[in-house]
PDB file of N, CA and C in Angstrom:
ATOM      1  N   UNK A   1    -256.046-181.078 -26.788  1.00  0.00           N
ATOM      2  CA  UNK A   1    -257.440-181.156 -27.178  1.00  0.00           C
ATOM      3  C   UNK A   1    -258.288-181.779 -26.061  1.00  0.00           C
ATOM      4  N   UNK A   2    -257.728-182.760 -25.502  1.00  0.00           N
ATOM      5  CA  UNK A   2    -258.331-183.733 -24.588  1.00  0.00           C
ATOM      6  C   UNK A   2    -258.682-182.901 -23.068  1.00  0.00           C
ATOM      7  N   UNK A   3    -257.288-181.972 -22.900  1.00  0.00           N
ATOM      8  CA  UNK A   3    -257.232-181.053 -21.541  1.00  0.00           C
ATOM      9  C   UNK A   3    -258.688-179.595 -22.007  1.00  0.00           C
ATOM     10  N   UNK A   4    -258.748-179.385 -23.334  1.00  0.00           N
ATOM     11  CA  UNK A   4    -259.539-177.779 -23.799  1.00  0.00           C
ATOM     12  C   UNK A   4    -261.635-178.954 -23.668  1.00  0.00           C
ATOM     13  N   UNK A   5    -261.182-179.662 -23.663  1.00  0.00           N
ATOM     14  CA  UNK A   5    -262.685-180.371 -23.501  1.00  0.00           C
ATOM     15  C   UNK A   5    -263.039-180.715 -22.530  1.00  0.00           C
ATOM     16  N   UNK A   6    -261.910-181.178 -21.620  1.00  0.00           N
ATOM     17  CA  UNK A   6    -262.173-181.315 -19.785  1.00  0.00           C
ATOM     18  C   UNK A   6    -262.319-180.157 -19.285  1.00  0.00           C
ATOM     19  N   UNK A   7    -261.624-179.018 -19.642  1.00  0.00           N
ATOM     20  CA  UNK A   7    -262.286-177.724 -19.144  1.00  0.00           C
ATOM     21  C   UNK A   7    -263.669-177.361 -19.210  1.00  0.00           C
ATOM     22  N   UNK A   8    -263.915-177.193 -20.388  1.00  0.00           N
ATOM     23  CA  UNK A   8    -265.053-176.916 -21.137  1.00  0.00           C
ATOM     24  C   UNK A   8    -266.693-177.801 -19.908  1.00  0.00           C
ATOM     25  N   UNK A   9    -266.250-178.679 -20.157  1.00  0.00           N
ATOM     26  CA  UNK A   9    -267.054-180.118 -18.928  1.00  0.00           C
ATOM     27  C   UNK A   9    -267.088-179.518 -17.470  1.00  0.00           C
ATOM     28  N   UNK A  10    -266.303-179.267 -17.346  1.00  0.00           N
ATOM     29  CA  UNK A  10    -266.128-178.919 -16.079  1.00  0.00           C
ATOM     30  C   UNK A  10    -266.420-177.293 -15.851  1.00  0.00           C
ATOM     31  N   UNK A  11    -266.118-176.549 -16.788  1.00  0.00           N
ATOM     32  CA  UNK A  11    -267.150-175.267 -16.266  1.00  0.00           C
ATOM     33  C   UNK A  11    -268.495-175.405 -16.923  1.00  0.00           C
ATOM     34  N   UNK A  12    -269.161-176.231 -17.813  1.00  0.00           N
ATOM     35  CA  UNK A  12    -270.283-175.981 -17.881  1.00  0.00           C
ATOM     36  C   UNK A  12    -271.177-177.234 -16.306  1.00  0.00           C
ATOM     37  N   UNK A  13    -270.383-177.694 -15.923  1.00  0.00           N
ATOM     38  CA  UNK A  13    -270.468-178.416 -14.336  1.00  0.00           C
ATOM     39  C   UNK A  13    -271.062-177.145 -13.529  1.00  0.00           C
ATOM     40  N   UNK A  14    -269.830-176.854 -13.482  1.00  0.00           N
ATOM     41  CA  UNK A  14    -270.271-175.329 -12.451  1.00  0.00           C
ATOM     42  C   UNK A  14    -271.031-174.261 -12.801  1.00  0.00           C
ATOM     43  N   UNK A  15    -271.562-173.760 -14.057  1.00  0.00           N
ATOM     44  CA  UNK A  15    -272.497-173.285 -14.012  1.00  0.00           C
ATOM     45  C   UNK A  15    -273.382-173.698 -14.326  1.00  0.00           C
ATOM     46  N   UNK A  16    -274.154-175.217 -14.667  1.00  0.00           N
ATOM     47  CA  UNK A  16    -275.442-175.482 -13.728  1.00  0.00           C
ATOM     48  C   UNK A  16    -275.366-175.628 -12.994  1.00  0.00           C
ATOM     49  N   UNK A  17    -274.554-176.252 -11.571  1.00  0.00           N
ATOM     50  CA  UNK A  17    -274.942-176.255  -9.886  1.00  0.00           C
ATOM     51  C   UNK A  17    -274.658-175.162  -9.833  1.00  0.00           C
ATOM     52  N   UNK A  18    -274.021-174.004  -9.990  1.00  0.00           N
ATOM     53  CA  UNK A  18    -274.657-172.521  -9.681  1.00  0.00           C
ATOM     54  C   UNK A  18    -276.052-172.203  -9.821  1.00  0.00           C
ATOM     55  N   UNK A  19    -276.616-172.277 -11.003  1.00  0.00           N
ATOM     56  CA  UNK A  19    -277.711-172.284 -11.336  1.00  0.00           C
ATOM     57  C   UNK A  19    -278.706-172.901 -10.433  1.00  0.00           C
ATOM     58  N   UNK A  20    -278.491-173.902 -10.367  1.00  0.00           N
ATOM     59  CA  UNK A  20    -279.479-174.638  -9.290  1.00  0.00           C
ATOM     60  C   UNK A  20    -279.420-174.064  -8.034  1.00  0.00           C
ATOM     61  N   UNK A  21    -277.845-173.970  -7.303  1.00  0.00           N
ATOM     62  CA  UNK A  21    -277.957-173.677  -5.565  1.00  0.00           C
ATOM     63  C   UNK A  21    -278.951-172.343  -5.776  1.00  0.00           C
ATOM     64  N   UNK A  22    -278.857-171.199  -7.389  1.00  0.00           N
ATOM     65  CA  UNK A  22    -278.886-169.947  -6.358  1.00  0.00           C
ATOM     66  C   UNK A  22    -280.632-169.732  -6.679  1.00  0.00           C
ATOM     67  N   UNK A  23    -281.371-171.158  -7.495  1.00  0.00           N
ATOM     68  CA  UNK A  23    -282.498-171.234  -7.385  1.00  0.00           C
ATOM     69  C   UNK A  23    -283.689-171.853  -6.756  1.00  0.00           C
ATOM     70  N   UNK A  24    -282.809-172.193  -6.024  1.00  0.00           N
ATOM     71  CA  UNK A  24    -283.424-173.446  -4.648  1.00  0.00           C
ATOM     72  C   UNK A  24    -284.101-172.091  -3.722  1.00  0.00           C
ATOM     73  N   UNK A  25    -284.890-172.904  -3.142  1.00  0.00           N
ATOM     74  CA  UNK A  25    -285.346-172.152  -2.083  1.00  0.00           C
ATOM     75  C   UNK A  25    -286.440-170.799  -2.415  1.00  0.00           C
ATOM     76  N   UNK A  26    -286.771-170.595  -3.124  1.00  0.00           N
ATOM     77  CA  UNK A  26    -288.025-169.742  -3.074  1.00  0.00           C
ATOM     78  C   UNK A  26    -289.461-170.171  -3.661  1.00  0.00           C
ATOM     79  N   UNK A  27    -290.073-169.256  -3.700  1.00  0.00           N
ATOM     80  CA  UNK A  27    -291.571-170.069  -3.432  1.00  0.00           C
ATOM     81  C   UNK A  27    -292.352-169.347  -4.513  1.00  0.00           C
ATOM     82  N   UNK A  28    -292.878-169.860  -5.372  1.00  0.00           N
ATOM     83  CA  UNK A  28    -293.750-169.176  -6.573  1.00  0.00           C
ATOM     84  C   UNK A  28    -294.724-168.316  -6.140  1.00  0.00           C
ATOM     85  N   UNK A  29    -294.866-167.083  -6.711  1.00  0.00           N
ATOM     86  CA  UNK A  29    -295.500-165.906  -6.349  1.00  0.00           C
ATOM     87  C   UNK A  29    -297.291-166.643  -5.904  1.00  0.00           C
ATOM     88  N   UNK A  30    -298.190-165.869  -5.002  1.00  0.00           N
ATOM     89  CA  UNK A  30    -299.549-166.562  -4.760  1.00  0.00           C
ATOM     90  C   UNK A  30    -300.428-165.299  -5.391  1.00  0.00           C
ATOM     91  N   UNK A  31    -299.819-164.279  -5.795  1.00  0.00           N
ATOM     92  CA  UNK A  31    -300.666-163.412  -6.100  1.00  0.00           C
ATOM     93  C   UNK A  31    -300.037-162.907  -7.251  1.00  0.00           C
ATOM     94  N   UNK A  32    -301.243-162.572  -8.123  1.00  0.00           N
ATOM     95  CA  UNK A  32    -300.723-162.067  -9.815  1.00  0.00           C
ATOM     96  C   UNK A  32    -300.919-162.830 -10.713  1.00  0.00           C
ATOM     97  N   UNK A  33    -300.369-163.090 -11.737  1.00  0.00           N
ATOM     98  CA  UNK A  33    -300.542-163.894 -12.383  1.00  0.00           C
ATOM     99  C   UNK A  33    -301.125-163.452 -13.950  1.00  0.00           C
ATOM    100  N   UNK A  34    -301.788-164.519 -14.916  1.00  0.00           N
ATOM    101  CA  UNK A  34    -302.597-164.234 -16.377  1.00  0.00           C
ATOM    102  C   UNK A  34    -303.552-163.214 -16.226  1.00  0.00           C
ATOM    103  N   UNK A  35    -303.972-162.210 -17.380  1.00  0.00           N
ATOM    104  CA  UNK A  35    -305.116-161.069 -16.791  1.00  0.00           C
ATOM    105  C   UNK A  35    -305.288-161.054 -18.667  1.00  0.00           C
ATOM    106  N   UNK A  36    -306.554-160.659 -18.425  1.00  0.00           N
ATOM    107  CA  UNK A  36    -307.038-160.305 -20.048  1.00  0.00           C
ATOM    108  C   UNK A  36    -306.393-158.750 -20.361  1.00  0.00           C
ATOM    109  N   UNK A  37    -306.029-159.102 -21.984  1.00  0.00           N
ATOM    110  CA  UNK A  37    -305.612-157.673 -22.637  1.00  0.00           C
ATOM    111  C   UNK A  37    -306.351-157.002 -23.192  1.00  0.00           C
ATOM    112  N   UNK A  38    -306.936-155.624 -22.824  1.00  0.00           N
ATOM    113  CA  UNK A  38    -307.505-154.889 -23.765  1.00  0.00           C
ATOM    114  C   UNK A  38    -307.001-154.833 -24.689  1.00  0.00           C
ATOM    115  N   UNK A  39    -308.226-154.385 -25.995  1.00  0.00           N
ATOM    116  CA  UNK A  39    -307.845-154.379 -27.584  1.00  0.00           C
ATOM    117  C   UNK A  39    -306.615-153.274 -27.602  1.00  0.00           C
ATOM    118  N   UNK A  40    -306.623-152.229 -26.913  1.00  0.00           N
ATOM    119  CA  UNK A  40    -305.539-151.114 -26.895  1.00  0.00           C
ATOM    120  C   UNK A  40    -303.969-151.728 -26.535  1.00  0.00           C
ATOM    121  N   UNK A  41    -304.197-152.396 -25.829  1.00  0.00           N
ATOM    122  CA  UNK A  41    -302.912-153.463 -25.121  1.00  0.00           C
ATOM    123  C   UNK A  41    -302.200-154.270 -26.234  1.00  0.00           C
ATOM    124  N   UNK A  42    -302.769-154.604 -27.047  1.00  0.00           N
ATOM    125  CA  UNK A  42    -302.158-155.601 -28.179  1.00  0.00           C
ATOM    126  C   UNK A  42    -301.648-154.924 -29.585  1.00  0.00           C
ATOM    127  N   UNK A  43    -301.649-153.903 -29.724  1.00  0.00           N
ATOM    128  CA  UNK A  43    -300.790-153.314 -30.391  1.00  0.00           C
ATOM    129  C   UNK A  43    -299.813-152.645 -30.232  1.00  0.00           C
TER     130      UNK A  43
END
């Protein structure tokens, strides 16, 4: 039980610093963004 919970710890370890390394490093878009919806758009 003790060894199925150290696993468990230890891959959810590795996939957040996966998560993180493979989101480092880029740069939020400068163009685009919120825009109004036509009434046709919302249904």
């Amino acid at each position: 039980m003790v060894r199925r919970a150290a696993v468990a710890v230890v891959t959810a370890i590795a996939v957040a610093a996966a998560i993180r390394l493979r989101g480092r490093g880029g740069v939020a878009p400068q163009t685009g963004g919120w825009r109004e919806l036509r009434d046709d758009e919302l249904a």
